[in-house]
N, C-alpha and C. Protein backbone atom coordinates (compact mmCIF):
# COMPACT_ATOMS: atom_id res chain seq x y z
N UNK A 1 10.42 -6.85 8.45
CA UNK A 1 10.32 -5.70 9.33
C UNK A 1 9.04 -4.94 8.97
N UNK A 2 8.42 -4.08 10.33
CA UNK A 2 7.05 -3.51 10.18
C UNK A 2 7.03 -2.73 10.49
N UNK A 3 6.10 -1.39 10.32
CA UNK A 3 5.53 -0.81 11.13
C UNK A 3 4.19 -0.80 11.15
N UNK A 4 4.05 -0.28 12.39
CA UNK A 4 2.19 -0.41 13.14
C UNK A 4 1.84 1.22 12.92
N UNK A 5 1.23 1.89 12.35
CA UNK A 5 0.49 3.11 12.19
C UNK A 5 -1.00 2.78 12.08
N UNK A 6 -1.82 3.93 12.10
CA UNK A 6 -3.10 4.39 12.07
C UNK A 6 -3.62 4.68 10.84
N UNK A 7 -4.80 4.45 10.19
CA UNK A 7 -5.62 5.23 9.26
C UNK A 7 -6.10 6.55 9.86
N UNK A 8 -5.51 7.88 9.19
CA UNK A 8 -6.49 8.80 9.55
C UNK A 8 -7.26 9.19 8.90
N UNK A 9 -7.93 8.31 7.74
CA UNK A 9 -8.66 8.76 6.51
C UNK A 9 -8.42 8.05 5.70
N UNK A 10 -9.75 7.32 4.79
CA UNK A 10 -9.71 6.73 3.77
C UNK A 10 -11.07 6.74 2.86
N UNK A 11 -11.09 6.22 1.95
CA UNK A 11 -12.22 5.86 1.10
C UNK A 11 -12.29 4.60 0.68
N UNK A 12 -13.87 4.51 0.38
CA UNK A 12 -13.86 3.06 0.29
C UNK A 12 -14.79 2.91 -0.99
N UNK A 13 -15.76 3.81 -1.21
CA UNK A 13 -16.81 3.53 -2.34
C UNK A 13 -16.68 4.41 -3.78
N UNK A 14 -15.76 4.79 -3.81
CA UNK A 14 -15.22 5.52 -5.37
C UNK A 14 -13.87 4.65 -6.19
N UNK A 15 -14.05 4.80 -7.46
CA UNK A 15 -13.39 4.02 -8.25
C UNK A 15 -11.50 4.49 -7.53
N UNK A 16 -11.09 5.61 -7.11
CA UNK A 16 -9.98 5.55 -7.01
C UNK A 16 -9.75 5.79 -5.78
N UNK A 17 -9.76 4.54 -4.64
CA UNK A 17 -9.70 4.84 -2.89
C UNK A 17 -8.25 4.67 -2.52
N UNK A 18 -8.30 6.03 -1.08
CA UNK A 18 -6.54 6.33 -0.88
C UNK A 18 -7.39 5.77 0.59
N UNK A 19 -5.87 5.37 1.14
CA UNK A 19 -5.69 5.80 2.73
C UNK A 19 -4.61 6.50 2.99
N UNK A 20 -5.10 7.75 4.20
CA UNK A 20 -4.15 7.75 4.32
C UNK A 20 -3.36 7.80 6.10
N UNK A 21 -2.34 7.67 6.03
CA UNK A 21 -1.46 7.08 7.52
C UNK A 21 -0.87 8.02 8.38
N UNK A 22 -0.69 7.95 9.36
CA UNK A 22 -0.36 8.75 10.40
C UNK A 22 1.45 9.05 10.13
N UNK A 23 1.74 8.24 9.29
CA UNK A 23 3.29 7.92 9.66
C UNK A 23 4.06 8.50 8.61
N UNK A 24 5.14 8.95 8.11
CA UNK A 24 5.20 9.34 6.95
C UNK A 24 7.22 8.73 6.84
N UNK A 25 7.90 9.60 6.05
CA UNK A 25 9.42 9.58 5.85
C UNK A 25 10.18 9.74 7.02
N UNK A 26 9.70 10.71 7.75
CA UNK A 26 10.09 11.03 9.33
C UNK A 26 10.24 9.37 10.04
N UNK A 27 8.95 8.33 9.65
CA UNK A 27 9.17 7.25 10.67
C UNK A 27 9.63 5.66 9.86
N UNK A 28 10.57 6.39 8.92
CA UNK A 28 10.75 5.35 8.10
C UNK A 28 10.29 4.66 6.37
N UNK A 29 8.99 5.53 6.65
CA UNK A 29 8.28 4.96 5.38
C UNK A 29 8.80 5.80 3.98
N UNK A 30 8.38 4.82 3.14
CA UNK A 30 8.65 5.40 1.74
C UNK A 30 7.69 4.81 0.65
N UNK A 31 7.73 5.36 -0.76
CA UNK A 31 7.07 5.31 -1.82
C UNK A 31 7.14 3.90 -1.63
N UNK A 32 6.37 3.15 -2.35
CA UNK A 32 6.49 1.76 -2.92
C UNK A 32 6.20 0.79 -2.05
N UNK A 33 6.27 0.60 -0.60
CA UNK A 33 6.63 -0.35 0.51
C UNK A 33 5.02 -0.42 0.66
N UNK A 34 4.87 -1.87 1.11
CA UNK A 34 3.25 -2.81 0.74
C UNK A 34 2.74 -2.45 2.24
N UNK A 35 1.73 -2.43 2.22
CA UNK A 35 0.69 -2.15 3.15
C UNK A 35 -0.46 -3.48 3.67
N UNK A 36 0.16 -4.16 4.59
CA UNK A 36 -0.94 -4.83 4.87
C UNK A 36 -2.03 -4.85 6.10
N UNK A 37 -2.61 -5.02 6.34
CA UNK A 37 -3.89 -5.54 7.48
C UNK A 37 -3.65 -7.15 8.41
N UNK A 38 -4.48 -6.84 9.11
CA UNK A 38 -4.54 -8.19 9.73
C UNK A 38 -5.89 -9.37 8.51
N UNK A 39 -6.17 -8.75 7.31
CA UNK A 39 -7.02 -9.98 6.80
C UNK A 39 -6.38 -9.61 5.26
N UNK A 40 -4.95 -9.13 5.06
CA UNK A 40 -4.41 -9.51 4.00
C UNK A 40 -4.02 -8.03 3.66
N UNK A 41 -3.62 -8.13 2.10
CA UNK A 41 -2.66 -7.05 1.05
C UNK A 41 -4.25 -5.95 1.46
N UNK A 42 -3.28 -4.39 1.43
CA UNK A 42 -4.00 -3.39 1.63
C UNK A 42 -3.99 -2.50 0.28
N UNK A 43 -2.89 -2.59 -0.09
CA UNK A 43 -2.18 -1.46 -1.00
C UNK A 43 -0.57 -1.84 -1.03
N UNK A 44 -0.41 -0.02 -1.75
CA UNK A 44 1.03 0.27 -1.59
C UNK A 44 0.71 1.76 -1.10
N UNK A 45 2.12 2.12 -0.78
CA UNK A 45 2.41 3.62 -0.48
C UNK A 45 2.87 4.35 -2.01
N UNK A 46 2.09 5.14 -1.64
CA UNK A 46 2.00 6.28 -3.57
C UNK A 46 3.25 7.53 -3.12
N UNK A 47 2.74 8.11 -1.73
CA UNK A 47 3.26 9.50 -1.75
C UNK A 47 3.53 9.75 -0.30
N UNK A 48 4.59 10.07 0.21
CA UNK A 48 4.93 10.42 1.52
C UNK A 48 5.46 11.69 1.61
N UNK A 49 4.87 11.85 2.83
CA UNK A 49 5.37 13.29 3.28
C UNK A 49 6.06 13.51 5.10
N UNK A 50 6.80 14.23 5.63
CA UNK A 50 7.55 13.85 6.62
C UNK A 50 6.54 12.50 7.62
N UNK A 51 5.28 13.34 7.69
CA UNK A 51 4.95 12.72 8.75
C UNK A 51 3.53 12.05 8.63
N UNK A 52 3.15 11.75 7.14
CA UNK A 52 1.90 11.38 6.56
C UNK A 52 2.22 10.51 5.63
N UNK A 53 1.40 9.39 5.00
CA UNK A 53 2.06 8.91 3.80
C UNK A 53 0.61 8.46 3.08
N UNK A 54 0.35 8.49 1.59
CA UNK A 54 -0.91 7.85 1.25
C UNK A 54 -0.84 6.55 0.73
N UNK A 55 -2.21 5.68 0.80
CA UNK A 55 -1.38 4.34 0.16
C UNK A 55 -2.75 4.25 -1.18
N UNK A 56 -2.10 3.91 -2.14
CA UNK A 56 -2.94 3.11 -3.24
C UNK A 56 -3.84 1.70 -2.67
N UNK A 57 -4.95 1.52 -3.08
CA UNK A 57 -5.38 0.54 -2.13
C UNK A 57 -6.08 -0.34 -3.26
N UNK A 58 -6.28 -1.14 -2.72
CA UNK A 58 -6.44 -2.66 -4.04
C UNK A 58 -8.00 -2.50 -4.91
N UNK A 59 -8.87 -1.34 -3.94
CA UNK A 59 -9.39 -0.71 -4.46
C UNK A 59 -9.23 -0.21 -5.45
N UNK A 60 -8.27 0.80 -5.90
CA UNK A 60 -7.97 1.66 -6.86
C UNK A 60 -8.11 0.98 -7.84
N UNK A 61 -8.42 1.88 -9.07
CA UNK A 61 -8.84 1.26 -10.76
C UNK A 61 -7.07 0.99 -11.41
N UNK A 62 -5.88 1.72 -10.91
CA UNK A 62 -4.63 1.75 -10.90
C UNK A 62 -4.11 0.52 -10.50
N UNK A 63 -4.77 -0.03 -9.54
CA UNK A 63 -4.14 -1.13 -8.64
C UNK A 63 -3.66 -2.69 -9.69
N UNK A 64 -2.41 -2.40 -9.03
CA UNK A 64 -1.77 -3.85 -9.52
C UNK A 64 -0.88 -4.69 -8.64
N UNK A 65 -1.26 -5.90 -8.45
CA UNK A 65 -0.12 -7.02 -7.55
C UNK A 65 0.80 -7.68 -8.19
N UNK A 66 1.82 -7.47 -7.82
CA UNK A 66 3.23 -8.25 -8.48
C UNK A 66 3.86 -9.56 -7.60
N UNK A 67 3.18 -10.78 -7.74
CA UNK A 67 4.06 -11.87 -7.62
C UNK A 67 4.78 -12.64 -7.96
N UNK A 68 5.74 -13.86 -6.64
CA UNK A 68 6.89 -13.95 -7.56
C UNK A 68 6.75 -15.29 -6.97
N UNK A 69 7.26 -16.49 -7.94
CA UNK A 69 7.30 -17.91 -7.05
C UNK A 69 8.73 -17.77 -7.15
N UNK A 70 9.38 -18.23 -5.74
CA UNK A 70 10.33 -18.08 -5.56
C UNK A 70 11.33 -19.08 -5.79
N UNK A 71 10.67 -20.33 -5.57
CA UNK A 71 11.77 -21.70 -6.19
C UNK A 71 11.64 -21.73 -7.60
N UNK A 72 11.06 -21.06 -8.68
CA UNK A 72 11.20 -21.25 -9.72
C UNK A 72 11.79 -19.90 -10.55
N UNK A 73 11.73 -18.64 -9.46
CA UNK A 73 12.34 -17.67 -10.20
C UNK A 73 11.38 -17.01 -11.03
N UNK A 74 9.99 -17.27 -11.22
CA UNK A 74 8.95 -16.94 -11.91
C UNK A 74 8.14 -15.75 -10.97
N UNK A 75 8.03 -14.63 -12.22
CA UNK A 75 7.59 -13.27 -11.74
C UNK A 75 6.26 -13.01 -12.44
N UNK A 76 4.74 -12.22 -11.92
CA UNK A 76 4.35 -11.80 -12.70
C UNK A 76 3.61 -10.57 -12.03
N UNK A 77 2.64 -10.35 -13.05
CA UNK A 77 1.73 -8.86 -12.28
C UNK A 77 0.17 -9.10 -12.65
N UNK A 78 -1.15 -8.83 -11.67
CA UNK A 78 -2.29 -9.05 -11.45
C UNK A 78 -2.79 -7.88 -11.49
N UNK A 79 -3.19 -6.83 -12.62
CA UNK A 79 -3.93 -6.26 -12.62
C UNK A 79 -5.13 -6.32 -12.13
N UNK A 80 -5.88 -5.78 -11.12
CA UNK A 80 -7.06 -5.79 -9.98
C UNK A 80 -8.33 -5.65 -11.07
């Protein structure tokens, strides 16, 4: 399941870049839930507010990916 929102603001050339979204708790969203694009992983969502939400972006010096292979049950995490 998805939703389709807007960037109304982001950064792109500083060590710690947010976006942030039109959409917030009001339309479903919450902390934690992955953010993607049409050319792959964007982020995550850091902080929501009714009707805004910001996302951590793979940018960020913070940024970390957590994958999992699933036929083997094997988990790990990719610090960026």
């Amino acid at each position: 399941e998805y939703s389709e929102t807007r960037v109304i603001n982001n950064t792109v050339t500083k060590a710690n870049n947010y976006i942030t979204l039109d959409k917030g708790s009001f339309n479903g969203i919450r902390e934690g839930m992955g953010v993607i694009g049409p050319e792959g992983v964007v982020g995550i969502v850091k902080t929501v507010s009714p009707h805004f939400s910001s996302v951590l972006t793979v940018l960020h010096t913070q940024s970390k990916i957590s994958a999992k292979l699933k036929s083997q049950n094997y988990s790990w995490e990719i610090p960026l």
